[in-house]
C-alpha atoms as a PDB file:
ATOM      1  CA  UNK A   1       4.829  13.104  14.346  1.00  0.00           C
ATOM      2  CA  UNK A   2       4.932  14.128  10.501  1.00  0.00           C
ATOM      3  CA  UNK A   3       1.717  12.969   8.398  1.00  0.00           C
ATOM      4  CA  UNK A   4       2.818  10.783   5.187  1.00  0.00           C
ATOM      5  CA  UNK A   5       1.098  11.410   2.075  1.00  0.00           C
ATOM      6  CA  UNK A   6       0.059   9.694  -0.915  1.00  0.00           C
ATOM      7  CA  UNK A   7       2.441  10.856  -3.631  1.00  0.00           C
ATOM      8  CA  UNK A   8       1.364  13.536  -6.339  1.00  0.00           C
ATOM      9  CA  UNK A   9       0.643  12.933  -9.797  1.00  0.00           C
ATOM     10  CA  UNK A  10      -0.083  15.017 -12.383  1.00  0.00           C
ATOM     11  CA  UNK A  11      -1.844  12.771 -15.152  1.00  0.00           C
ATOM     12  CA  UNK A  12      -4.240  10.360 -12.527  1.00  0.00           C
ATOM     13  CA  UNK A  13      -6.186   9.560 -16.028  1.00  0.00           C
ATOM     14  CA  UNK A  14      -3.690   8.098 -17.376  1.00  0.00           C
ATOM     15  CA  UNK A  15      -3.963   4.730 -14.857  1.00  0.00           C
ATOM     16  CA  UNK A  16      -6.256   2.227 -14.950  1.00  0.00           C
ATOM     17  CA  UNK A  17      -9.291   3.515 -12.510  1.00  0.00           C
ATOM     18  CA  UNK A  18     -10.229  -0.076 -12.231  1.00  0.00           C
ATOM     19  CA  UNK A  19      -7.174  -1.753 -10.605  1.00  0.00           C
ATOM     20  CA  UNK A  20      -8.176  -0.177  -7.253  1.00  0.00           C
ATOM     21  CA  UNK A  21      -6.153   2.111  -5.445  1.00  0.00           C
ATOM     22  CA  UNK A  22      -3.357   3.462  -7.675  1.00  0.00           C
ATOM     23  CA  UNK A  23      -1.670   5.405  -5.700  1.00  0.00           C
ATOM     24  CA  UNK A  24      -1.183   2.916  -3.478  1.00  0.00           C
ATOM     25  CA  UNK A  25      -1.144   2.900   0.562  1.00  0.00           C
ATOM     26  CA  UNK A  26       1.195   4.238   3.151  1.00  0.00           C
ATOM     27  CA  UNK A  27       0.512   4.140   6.790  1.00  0.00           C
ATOM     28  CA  UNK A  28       0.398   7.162   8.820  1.00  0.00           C
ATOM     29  CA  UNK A  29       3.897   6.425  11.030  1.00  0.00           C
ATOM     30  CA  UNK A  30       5.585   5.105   7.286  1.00  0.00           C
ATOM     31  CA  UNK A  31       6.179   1.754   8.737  1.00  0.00           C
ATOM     32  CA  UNK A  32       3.851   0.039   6.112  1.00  0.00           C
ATOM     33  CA  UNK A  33       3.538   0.377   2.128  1.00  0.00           C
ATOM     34  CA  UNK A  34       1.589  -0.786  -0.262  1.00  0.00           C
ATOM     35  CA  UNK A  35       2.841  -0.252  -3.757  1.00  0.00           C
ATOM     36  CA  UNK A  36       1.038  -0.852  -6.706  1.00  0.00           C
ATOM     37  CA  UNK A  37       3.139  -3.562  -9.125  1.00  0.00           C
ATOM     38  CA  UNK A  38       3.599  -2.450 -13.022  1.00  0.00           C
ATOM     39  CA  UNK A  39       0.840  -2.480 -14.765  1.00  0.00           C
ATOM     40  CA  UNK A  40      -1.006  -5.202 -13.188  1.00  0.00           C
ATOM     41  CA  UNK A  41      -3.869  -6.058 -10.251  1.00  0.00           C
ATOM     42  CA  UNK A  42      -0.860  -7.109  -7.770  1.00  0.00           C
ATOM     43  CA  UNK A  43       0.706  -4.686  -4.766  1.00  0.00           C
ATOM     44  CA  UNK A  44       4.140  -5.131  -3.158  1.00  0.00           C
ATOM     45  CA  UNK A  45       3.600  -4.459   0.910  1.00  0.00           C
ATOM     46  CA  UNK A  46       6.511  -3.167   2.474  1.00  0.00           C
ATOM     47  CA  UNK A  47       7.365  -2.585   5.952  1.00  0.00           C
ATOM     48  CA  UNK A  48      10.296  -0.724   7.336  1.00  0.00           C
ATOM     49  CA  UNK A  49      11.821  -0.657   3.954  1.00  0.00           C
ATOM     50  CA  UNK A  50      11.965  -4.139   2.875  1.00  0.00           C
ATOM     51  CA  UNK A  51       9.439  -6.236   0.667  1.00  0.00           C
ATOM     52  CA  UNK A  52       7.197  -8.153   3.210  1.00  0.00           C
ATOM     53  CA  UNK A  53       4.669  -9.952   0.668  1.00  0.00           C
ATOM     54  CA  UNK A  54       2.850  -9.631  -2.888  1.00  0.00           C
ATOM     55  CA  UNK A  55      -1.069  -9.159  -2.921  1.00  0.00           C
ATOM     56  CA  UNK A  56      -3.250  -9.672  -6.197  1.00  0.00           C
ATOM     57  CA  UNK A  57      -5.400  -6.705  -5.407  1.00  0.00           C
ATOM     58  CA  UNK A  58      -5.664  -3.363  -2.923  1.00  0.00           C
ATOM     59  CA  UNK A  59      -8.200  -5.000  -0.666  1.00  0.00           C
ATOM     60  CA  UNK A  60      -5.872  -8.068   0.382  1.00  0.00           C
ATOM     61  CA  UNK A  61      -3.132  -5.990   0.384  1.00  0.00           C
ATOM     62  CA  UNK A  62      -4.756  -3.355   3.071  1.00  0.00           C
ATOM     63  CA  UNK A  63      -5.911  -6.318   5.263  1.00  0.00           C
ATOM     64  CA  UNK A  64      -2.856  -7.475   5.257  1.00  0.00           C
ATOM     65  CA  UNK A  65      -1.349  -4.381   6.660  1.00  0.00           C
ATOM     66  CA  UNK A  66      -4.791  -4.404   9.147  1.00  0.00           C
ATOM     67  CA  UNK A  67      -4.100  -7.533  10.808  1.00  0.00           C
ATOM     68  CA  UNK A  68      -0.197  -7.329  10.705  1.00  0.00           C
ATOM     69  CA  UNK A  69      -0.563  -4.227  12.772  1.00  0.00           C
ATOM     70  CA  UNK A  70      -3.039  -5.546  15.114  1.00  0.00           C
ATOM     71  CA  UNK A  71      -0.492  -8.439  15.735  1.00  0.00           C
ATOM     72  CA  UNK A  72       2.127  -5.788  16.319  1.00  0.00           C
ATOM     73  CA  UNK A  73      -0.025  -3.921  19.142  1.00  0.00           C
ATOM     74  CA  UNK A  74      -1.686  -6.829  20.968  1.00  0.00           C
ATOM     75  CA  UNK A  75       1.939  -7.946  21.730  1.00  0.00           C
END
């Protein structure tokens, strides 16, 4: 199983250190994405390649993906 991980980039100073995780989120199997949104607070969650919701920050977006995932296994 192939590792996925966080994208390079070459300036990191040039975002906003305060708006969390700017690099976003992407689980280890590629099933689940968070992607930060423009310039703001907000991250777009994908899963399996289509958009699944819209966060305000990295922390709701990540539980999101936590107890989405949990559903997914207990079933």
């Amino acid at each position: 199983m192939a590792k996925f991980q966080k994208p390079f980039i070459s300036r990191p100073e040039i975002l906003n250190p305060k708006i969390g995780d700017p690099l976003g989120y992407v689980s280890n199997d590629g099933m689940w994405a968070a992607v930060p949104l423009g310039n703001t607070k907000k991250f777009v969650i994908i899963h399996n390649g289509s958009q699944e919701k819209i966060c305000n920050n990295y922390k709701q977006s990540m539980d999101y993906i936590k107890r989405k995932t949990k559903l997914k296994n207990k079933k």
